[in-house]
C-alpha atoms as a PDB file:
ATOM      1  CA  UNK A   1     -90.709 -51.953  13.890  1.00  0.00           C
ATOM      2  CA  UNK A   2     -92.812 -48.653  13.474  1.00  0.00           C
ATOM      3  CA  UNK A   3     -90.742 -45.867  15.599  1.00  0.00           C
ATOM      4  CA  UNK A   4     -92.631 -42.412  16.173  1.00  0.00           C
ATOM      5  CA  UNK A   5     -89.605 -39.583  16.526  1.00  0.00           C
ATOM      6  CA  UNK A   6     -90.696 -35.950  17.735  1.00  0.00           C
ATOM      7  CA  UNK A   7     -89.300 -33.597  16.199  1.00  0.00           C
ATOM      8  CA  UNK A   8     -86.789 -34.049  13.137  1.00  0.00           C
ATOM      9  CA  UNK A   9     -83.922 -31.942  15.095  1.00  0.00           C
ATOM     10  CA  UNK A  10     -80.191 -32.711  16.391  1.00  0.00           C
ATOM     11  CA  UNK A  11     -81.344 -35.396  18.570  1.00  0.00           C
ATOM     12  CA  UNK A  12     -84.467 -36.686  16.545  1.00  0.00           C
ATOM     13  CA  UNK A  13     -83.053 -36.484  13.502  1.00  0.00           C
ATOM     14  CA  UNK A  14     -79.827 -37.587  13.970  1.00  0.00           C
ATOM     15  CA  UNK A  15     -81.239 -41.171  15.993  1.00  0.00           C
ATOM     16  CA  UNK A  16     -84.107 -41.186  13.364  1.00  0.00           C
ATOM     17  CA  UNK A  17     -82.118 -41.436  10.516  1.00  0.00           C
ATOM     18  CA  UNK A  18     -79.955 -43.944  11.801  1.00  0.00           C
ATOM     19  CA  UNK A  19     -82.508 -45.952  13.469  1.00  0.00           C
ATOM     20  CA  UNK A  20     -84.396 -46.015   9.606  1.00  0.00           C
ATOM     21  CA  UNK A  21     -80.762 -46.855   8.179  1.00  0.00           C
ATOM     22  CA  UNK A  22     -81.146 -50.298  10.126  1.00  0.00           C
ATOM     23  CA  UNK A  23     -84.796 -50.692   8.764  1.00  0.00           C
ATOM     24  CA  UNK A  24     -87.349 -49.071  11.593  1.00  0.00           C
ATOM     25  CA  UNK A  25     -90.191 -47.672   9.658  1.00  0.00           C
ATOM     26  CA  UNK A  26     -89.585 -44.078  11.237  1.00  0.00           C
ATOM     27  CA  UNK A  27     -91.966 -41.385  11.246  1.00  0.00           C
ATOM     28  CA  UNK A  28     -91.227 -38.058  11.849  1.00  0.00           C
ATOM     29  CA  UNK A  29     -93.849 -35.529  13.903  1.00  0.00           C
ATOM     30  CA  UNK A  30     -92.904 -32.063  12.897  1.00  0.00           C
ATOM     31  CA  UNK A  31     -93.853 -28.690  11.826  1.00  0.00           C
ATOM     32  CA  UNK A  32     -94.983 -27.252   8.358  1.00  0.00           C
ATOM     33  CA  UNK A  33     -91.635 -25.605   7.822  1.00  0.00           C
ATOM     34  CA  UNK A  34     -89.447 -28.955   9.219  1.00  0.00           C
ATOM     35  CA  UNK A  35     -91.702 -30.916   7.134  1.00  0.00           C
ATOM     36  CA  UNK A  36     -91.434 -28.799   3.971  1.00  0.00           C
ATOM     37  CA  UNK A  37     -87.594 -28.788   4.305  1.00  0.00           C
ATOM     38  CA  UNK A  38     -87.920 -32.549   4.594  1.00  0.00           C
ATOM     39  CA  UNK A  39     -89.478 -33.045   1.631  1.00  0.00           C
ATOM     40  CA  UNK A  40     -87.802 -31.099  -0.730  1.00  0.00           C
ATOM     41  CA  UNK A  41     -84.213 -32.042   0.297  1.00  0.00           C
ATOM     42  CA  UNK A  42     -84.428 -35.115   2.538  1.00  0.00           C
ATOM     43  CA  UNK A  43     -83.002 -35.596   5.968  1.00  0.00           C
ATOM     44  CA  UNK A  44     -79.329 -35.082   5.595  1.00  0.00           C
ATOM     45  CA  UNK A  45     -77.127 -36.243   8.195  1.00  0.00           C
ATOM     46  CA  UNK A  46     -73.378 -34.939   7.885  1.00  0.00           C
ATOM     47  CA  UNK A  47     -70.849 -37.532  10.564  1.00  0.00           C
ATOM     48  CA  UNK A  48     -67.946 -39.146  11.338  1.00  0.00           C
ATOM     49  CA  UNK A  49     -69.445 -42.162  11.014  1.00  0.00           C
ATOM     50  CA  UNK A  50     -70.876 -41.394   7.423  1.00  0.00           C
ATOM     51  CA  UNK A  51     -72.940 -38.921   5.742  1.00  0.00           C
ATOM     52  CA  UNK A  52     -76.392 -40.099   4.496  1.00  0.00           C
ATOM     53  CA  UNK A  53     -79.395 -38.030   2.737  1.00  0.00           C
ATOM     54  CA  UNK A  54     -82.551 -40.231   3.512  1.00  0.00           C
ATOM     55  CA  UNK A  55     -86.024 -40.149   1.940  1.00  0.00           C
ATOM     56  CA  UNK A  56     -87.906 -39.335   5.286  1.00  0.00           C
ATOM     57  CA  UNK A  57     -91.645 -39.991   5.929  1.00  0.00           C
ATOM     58  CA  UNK A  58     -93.514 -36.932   8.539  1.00  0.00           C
ATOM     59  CA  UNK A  59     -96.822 -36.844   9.956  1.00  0.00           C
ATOM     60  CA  UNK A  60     -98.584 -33.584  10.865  1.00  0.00           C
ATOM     61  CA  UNK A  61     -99.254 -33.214  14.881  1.00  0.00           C
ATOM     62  CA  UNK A  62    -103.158 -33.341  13.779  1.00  0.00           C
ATOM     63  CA  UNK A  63    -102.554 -36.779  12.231  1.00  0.00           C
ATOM     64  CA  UNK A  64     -99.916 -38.334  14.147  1.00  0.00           C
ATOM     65  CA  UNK A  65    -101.335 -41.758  13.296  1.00  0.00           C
ATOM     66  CA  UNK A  66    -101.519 -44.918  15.469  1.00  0.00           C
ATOM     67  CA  UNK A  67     -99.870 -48.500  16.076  1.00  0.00           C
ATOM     68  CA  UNK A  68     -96.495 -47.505  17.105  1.00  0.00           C
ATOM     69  CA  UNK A  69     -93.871 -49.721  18.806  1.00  0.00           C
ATOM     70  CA  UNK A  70     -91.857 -46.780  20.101  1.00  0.00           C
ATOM     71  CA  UNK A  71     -92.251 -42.600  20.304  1.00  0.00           C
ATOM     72  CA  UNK A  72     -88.839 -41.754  20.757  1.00  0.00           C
ATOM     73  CA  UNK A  73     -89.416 -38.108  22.807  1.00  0.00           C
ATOM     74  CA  UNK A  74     -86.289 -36.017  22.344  1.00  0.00           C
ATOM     75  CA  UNK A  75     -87.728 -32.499  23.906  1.00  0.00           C
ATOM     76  CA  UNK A  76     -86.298 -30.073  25.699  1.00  0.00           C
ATOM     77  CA  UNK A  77     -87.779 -30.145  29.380  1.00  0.00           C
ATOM     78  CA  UNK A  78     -89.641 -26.992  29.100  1.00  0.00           C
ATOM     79  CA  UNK A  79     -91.194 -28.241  26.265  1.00  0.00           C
ATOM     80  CA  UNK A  80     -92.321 -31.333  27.559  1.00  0.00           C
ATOM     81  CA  UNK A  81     -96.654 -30.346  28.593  1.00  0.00           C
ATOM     82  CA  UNK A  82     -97.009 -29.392  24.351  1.00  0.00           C
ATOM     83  CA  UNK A  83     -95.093 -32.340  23.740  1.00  0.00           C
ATOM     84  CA  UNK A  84     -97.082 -34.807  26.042  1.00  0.00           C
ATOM     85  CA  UNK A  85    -100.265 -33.545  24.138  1.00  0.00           C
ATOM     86  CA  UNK A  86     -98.412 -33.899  20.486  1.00  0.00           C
ATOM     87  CA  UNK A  87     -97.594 -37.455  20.986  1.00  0.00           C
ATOM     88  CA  UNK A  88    -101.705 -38.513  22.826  1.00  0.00           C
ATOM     89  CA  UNK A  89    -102.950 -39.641  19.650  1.00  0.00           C
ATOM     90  CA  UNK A  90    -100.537 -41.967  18.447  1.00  0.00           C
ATOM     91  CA  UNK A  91    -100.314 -43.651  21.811  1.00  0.00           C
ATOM     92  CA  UNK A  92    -101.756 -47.529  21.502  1.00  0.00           C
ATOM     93  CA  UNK A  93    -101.837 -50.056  23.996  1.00  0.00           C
ATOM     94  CA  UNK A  94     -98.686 -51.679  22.923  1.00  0.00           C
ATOM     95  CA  UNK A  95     -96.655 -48.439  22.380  1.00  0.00           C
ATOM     96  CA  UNK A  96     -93.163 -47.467  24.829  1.00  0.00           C
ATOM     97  CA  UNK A  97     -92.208 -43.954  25.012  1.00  0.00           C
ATOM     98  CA  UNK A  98     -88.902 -43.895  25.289  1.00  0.00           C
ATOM     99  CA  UNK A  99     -87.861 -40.407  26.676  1.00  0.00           C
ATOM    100  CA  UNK A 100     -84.293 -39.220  26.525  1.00  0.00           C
ATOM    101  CA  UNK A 101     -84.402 -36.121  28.570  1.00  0.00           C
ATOM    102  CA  UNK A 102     -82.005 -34.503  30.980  1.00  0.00           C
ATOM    103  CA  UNK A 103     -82.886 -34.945  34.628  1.00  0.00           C
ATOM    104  CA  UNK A 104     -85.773 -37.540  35.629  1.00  0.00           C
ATOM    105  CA  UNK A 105     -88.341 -34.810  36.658  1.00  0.00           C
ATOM    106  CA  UNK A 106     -90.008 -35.799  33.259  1.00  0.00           C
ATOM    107  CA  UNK A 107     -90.694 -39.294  34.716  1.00  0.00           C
ATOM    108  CA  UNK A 108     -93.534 -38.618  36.652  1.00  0.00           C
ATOM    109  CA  UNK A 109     -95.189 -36.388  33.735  1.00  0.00           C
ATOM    110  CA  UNK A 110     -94.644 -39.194  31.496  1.00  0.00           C
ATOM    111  CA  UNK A 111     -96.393 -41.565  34.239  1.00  0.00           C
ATOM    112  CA  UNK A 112     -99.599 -39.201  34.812  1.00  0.00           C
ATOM    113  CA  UNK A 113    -100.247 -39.170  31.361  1.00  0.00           C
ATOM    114  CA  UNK A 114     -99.556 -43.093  29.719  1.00  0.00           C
ATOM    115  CA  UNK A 115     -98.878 -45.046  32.580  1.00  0.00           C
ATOM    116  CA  UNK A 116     -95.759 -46.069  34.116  1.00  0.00           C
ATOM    117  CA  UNK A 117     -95.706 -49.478  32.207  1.00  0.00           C
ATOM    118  CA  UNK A 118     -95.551 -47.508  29.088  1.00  0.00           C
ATOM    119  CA  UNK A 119     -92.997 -45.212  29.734  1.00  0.00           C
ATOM    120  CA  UNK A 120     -89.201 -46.799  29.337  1.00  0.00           C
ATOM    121  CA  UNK A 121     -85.728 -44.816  31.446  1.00  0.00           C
ATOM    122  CA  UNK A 122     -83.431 -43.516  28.069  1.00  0.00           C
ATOM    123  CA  UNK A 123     -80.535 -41.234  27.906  1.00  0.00           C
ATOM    124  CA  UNK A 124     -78.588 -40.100  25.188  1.00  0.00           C
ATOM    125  CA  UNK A 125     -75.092 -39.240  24.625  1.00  0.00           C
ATOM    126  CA  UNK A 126     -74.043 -37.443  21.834  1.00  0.00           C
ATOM    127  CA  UNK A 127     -72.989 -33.542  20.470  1.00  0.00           C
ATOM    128  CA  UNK A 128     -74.847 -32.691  17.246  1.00  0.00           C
ATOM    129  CA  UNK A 129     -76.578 -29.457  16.066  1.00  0.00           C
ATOM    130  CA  UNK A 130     -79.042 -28.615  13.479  1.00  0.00           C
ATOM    131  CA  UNK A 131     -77.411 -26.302  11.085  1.00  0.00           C
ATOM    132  CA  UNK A 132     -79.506 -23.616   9.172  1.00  0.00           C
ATOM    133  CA  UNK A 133     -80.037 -25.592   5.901  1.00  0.00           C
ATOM    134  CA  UNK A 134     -81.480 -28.540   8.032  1.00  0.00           C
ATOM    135  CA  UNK A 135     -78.488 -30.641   7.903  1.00  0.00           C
ATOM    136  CA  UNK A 136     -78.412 -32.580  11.341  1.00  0.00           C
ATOM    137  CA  UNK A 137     -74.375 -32.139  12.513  1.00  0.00           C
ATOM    138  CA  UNK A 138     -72.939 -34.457  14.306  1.00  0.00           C
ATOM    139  CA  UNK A 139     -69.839 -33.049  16.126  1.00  0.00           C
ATOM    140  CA  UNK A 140     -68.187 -35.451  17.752  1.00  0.00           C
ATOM    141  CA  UNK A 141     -68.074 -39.272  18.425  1.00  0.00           C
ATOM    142  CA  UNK A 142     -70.367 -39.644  20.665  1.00  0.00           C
ATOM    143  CA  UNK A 143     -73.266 -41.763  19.398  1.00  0.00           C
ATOM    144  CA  UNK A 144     -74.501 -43.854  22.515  1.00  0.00           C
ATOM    145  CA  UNK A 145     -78.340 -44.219  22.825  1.00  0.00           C
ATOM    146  CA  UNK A 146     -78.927 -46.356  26.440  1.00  0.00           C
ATOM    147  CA  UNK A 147     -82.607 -47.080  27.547  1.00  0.00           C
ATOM    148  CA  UNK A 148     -84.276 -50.607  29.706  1.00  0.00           C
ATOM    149  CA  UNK A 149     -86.914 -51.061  31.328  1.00  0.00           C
ATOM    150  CA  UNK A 150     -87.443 -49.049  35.224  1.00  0.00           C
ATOM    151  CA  UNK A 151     -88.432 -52.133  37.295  1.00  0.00           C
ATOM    152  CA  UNK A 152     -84.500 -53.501  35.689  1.00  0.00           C
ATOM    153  CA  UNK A 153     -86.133 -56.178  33.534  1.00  0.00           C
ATOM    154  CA  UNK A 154     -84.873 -56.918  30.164  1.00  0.00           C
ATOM    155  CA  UNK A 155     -87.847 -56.773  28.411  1.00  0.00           C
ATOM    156  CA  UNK A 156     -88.757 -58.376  24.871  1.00  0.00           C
ATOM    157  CA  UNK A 157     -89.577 -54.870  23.713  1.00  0.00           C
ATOM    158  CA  UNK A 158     -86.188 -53.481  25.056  1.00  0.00           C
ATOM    159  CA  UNK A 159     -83.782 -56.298  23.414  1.00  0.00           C
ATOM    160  CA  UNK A 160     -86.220 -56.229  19.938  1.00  0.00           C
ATOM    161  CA  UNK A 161     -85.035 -52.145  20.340  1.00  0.00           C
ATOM    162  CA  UNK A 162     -81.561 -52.832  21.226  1.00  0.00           C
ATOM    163  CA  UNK A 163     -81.263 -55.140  17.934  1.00  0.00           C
ATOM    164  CA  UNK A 164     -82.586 -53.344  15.742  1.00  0.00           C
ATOM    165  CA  UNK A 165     -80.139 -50.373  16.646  1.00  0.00           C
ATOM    166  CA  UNK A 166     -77.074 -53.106  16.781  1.00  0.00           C
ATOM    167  CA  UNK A 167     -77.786 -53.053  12.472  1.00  0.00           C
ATOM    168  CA  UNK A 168     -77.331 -48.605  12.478  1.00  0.00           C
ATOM    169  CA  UNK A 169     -74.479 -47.223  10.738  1.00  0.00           C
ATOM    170  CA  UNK A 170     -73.071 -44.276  13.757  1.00  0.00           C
ATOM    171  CA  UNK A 171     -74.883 -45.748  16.968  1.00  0.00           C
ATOM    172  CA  UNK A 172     -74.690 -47.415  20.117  1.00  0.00           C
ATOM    173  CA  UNK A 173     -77.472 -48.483  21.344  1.00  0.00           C
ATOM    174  CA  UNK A 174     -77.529 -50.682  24.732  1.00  0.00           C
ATOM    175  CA  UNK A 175     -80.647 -52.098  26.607  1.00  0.00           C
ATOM    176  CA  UNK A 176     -79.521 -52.179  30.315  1.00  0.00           C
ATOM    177  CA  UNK A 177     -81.196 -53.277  33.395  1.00  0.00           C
ATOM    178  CA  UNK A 178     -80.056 -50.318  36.059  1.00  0.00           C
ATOM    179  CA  UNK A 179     -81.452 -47.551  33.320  1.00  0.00           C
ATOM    180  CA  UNK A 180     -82.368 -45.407  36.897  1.00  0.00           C
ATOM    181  CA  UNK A 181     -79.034 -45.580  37.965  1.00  0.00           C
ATOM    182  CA  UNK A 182     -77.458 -44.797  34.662  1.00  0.00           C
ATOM    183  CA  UNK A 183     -79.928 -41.422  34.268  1.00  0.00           C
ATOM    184  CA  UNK A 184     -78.537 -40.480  38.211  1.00  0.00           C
ATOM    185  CA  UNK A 185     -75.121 -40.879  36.438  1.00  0.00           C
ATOM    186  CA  UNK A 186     -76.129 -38.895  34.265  1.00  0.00           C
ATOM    187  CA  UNK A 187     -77.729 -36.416  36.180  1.00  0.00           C
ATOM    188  CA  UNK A 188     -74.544 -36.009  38.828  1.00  0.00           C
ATOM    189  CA  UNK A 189     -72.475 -35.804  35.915  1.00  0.00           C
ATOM    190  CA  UNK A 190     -74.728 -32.773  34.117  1.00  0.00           C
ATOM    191  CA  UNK A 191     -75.605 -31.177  37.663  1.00  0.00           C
ATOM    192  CA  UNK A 192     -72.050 -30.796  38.526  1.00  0.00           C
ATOM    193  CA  UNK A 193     -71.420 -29.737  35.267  1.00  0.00           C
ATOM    194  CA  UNK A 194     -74.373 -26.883  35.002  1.00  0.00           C
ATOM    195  CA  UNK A 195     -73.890 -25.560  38.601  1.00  0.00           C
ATOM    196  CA  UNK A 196     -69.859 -24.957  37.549  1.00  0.00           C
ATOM    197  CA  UNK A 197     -70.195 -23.825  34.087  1.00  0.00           C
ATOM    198  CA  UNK A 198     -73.645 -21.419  34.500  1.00  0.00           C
ATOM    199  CA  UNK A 199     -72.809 -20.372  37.704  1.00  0.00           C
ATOM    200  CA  UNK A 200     -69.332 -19.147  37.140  1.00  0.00           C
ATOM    201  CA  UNK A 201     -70.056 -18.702  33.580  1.00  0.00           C
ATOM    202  CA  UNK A 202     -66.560 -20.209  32.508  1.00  0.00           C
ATOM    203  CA  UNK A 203     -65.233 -23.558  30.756  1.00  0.00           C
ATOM    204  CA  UNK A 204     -64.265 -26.715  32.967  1.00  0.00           C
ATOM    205  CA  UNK A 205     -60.849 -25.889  32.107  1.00  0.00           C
ATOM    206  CA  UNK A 206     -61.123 -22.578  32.698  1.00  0.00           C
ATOM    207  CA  UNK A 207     -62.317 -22.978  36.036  1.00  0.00           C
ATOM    208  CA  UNK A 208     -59.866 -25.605  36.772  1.00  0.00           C
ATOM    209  CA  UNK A 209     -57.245 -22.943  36.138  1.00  0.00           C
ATOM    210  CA  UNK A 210     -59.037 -20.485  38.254  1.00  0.00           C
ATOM    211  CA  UNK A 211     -57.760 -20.631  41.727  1.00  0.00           C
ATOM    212  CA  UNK A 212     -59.931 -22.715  44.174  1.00  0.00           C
ATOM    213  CA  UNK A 213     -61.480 -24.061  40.821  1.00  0.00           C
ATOM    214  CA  UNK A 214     -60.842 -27.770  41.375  1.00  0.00           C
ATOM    215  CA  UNK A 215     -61.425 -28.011  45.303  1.00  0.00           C
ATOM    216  CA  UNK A 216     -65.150 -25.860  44.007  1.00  0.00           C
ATOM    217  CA  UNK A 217     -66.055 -28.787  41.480  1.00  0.00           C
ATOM    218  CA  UNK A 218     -65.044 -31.581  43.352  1.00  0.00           C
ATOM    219  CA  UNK A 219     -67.330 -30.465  46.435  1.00  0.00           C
ATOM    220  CA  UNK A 220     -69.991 -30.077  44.117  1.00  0.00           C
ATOM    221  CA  UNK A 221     -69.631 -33.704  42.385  1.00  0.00           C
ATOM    222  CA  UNK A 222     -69.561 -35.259  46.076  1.00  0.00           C
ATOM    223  CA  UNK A 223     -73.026 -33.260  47.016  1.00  0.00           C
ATOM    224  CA  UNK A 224     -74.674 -34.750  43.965  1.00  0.00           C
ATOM    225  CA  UNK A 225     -73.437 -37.591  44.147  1.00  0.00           C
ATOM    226  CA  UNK A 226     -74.252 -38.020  47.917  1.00  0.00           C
ATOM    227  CA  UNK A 227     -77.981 -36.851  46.798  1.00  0.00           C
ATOM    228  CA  UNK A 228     -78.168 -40.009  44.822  1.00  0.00           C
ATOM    229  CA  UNK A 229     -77.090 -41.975  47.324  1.00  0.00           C
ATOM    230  CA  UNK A 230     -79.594 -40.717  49.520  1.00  0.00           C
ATOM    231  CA  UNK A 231     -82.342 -41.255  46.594  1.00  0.00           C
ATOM    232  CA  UNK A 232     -81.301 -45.287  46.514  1.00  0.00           C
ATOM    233  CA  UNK A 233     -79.388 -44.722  43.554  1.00  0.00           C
ATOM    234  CA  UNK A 234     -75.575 -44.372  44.375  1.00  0.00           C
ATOM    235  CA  UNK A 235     -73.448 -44.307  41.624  1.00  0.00           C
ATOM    236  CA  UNK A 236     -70.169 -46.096  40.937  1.00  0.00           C
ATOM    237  CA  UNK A 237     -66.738 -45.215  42.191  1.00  0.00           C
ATOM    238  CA  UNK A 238     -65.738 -45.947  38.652  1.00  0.00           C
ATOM    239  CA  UNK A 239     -67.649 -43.459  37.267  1.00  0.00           C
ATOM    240  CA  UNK A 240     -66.980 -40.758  39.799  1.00  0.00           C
ATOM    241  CA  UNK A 241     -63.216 -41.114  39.476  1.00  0.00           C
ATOM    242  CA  UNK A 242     -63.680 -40.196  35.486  1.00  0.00           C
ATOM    243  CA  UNK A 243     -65.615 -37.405  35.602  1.00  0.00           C
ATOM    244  CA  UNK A 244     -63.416 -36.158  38.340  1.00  0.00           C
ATOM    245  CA  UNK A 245     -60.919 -35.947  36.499  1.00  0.00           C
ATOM    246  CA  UNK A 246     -62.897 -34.583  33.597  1.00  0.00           C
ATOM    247  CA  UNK A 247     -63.456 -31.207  36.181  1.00  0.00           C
ATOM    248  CA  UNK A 248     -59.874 -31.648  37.302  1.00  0.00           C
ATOM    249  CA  UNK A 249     -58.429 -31.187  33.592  1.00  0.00           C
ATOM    250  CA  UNK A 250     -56.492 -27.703  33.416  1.00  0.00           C
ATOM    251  CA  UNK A 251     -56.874 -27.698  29.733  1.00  0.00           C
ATOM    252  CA  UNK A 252     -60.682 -29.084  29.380  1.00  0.00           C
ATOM    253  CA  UNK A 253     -62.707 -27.051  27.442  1.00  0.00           C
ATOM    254  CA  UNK A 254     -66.295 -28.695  28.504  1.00  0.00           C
ATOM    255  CA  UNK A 255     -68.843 -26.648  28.302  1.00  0.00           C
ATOM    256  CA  UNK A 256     -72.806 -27.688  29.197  1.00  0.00           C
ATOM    257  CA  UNK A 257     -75.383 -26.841  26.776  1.00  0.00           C
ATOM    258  CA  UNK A 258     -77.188 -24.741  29.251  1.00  0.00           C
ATOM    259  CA  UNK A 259     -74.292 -22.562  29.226  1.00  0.00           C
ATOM    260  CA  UNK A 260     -74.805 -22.311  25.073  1.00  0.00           C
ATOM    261  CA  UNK A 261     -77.852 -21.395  25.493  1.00  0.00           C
ATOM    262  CA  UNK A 262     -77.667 -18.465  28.389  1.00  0.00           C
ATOM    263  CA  UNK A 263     -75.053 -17.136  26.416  1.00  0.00           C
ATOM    264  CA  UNK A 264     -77.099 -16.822  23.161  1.00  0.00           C
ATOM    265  CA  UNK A 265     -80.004 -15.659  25.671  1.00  0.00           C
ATOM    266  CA  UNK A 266     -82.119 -18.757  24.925  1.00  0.00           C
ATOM    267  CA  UNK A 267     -84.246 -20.919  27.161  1.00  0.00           C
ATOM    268  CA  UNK A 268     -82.755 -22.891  29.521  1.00  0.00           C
ATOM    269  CA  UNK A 269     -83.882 -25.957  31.307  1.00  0.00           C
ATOM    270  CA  UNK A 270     -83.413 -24.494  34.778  1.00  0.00           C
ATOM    271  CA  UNK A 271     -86.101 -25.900  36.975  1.00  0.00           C
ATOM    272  CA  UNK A 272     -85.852 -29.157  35.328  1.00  0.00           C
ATOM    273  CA  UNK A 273     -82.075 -29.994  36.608  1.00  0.00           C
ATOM    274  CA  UNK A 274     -81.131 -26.984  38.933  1.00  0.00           C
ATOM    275  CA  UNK A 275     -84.194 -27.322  40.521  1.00  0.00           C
ATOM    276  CA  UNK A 276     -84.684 -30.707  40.675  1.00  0.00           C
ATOM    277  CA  UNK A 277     -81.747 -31.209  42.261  1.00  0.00           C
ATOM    278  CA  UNK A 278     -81.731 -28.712  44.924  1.00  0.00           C
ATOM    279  CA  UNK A 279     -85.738 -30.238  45.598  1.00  0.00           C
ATOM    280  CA  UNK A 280     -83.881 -33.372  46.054  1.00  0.00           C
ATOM    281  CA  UNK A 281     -80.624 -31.590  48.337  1.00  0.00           C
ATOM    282  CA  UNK A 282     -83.506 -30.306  50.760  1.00  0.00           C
ATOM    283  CA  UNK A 283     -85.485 -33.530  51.506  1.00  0.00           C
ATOM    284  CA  UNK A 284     -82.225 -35.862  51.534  1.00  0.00           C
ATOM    285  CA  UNK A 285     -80.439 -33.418  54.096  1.00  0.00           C
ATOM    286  CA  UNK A 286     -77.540 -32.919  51.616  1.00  0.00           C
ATOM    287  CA  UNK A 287     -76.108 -29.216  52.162  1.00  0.00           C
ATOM    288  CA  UNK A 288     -77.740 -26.993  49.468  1.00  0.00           C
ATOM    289  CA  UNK A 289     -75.950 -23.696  49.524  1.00  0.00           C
ATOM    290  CA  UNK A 290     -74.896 -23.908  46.290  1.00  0.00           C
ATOM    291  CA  UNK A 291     -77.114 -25.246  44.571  1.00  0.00           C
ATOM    292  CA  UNK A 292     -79.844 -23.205  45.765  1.00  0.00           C
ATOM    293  CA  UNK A 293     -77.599 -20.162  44.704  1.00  0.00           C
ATOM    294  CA  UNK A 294     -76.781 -22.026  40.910  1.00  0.00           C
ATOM    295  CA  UNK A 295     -81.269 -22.384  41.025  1.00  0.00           C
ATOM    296  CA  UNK A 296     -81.429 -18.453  41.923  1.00  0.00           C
ATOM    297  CA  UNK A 297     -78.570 -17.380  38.947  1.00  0.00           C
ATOM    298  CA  UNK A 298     -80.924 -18.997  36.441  1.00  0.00           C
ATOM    299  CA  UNK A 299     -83.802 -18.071  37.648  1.00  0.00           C
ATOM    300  CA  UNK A 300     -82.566 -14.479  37.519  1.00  0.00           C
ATOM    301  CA  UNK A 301     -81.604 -14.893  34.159  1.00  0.00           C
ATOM    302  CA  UNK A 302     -84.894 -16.118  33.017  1.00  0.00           C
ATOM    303  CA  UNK A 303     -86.436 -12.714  34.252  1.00  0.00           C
ATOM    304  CA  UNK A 304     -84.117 -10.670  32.786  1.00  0.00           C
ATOM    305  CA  UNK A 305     -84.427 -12.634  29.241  1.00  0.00           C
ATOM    306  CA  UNK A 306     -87.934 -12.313  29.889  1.00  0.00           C
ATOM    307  CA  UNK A 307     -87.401  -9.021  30.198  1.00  0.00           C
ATOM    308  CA  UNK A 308     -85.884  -8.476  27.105  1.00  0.00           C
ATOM    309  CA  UNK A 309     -83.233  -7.247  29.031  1.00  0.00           C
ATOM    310  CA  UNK A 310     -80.301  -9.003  27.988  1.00  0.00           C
ATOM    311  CA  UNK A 311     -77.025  -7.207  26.216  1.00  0.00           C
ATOM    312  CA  UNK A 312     -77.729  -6.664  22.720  1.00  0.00           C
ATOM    313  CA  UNK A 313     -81.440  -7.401  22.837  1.00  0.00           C
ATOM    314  CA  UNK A 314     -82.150 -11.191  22.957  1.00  0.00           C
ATOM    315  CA  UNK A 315     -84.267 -12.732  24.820  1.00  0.00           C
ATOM    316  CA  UNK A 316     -88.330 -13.029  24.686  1.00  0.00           C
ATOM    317  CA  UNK A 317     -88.061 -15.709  21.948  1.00  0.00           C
END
């Protein structure tokens, strides 16, 4: 199975590798420098489920080659236009992108430029970082990697995927046939999650603890969760009883990445989840208060970063 991964990063790197440790023939798109680093000192992935340096092949963005089973598209949102052109090339009539994004506003980009039948549901689970030295991090035990098929068929292409990851060392990879509903899931779960943590700039636990803090979070949860309802996709009881409790926790220190990266005055995938989700609040009829006021607190922030106007000068990058 040839496997085209974007970018050689946390995410990329980390499902790459392991993907090639089961026997994908993996090539990785990346820049000079990433490429460079790859070659001189291999992709080294330090885990809990076993350290590996691997002899990694790259491609230059120029050259991308062709006759790929997957492009596995591990972006940030705001970077997804120059990725959608980086990936063109190597598209073939027989390749999936498999896209594991937050939110689902990438969807519909994805569709305008391969086709919907191309263009699988994904979402990944999992805390890793990309340390200095180019060593891919993973940080905790999450490892799952979930993608199927939109129209909820299990698909030749999907379970060929699916086995191929059963044989890597460090993930869990599942085929599903509700891959929609599991990205709402994920997107109620992340929404609830960014509108607490950005907007109140605080921990889960630490706005549990805060007074009002639970009653604040579980509102929120019901809103998006009543927006996917409203969008055909209403998630399981099962599901909103654990994360519940996950905002609930007192001593919870959960923090979202968009949080991360405000504080470090990075970018920040505003439009692509805020946004999308008060878009969604407004045409369903769910209340939007807050969410239009979480949309307007990053979208301040952005002009202030822009700015260069953030405490002790970052921003701009």
């Amino acid at each position: 199975m040839r496997i085209l991964v974007l970018g050689a990063g946390a995410l990329g790197g980390y499902f790459g590798g392991r993907l090639q440790q089961a026997g994908a023939d993996i090539r990785f798109l990346v820049r000079p420098r990433r490429a460079a680093q790859l070659a001189e000192r291999g992709l080294a992935i330090e885990s809990p489920f076993g350290n590996a340096t691997l002899p990694v092949a790259t491609v230059p963005a120029e050259a991308p080659g062709r006759g790929y089973d997957f492009i596995l598209l591990t972006c940030k949102a705001y970077d997804l236009t120059a990725a959608i052109e980086a990936i063109r090339p190597a598209i073939g009539p027989g390749t999936a992108v498999l896209p594991v994004l937050n939110g689902l506003s990438h969807l519909e980009a994805l569709d305008a430029a391969f086709g919907r039948q191309a263009v699988l549901g994904g979402l990944a689970k999992i805390q890793a970082t990309l340390a200095p030295d180019g060593t891919v991090r993973q940080l905790n035990d999450w490892r799952w990697l979930t993608f199927g098929e939109r129209d909820g068929r299990l698909s030749p292409r999907v379970e060929a995927l699916a086995a191929l990851a059963a044989k890597a060392p460090g993930l869990v990879a599942e085929a599903v046939p509700d891959i929609l509903l599991r990205m709402w899931e994920k997107l109620v779960h992340l929404g609830t999650s960014v509108i607490g943590t950005v907007l109140l700039r605080a921990s889960t636990g630490e706005i549990a603890r805060a007074p009002g803090g639970v009653e604040f979070m579980a509102r929120v949860l019901a809103r998006n969760a009543a927006i996917a309802a409203a969008e055909g996709q209403p998630v399981r009881q099962s599901f909103l009883e654990d994360i519940g409790r996950v905002f609930a926790d007192p001593e919870g220190g959960y923090t979202t990445s968009m949080l991360r990266d405000l504080e470090a005055g990075g970018r920040i995938e505003a439009d692509h989840i805020l946004g999308f989700l008060l878009q969604a609040a407004q045409r369903t009829g769910v209340p939007s208060e807050i969410h239009e006021a979480a949309l307007l607190h990053a979208k301040a922030y952005e002009q202030r970063r822009d700015a260069g106007r953030l405490p002790g000068g970052a921003g701009q990058g």
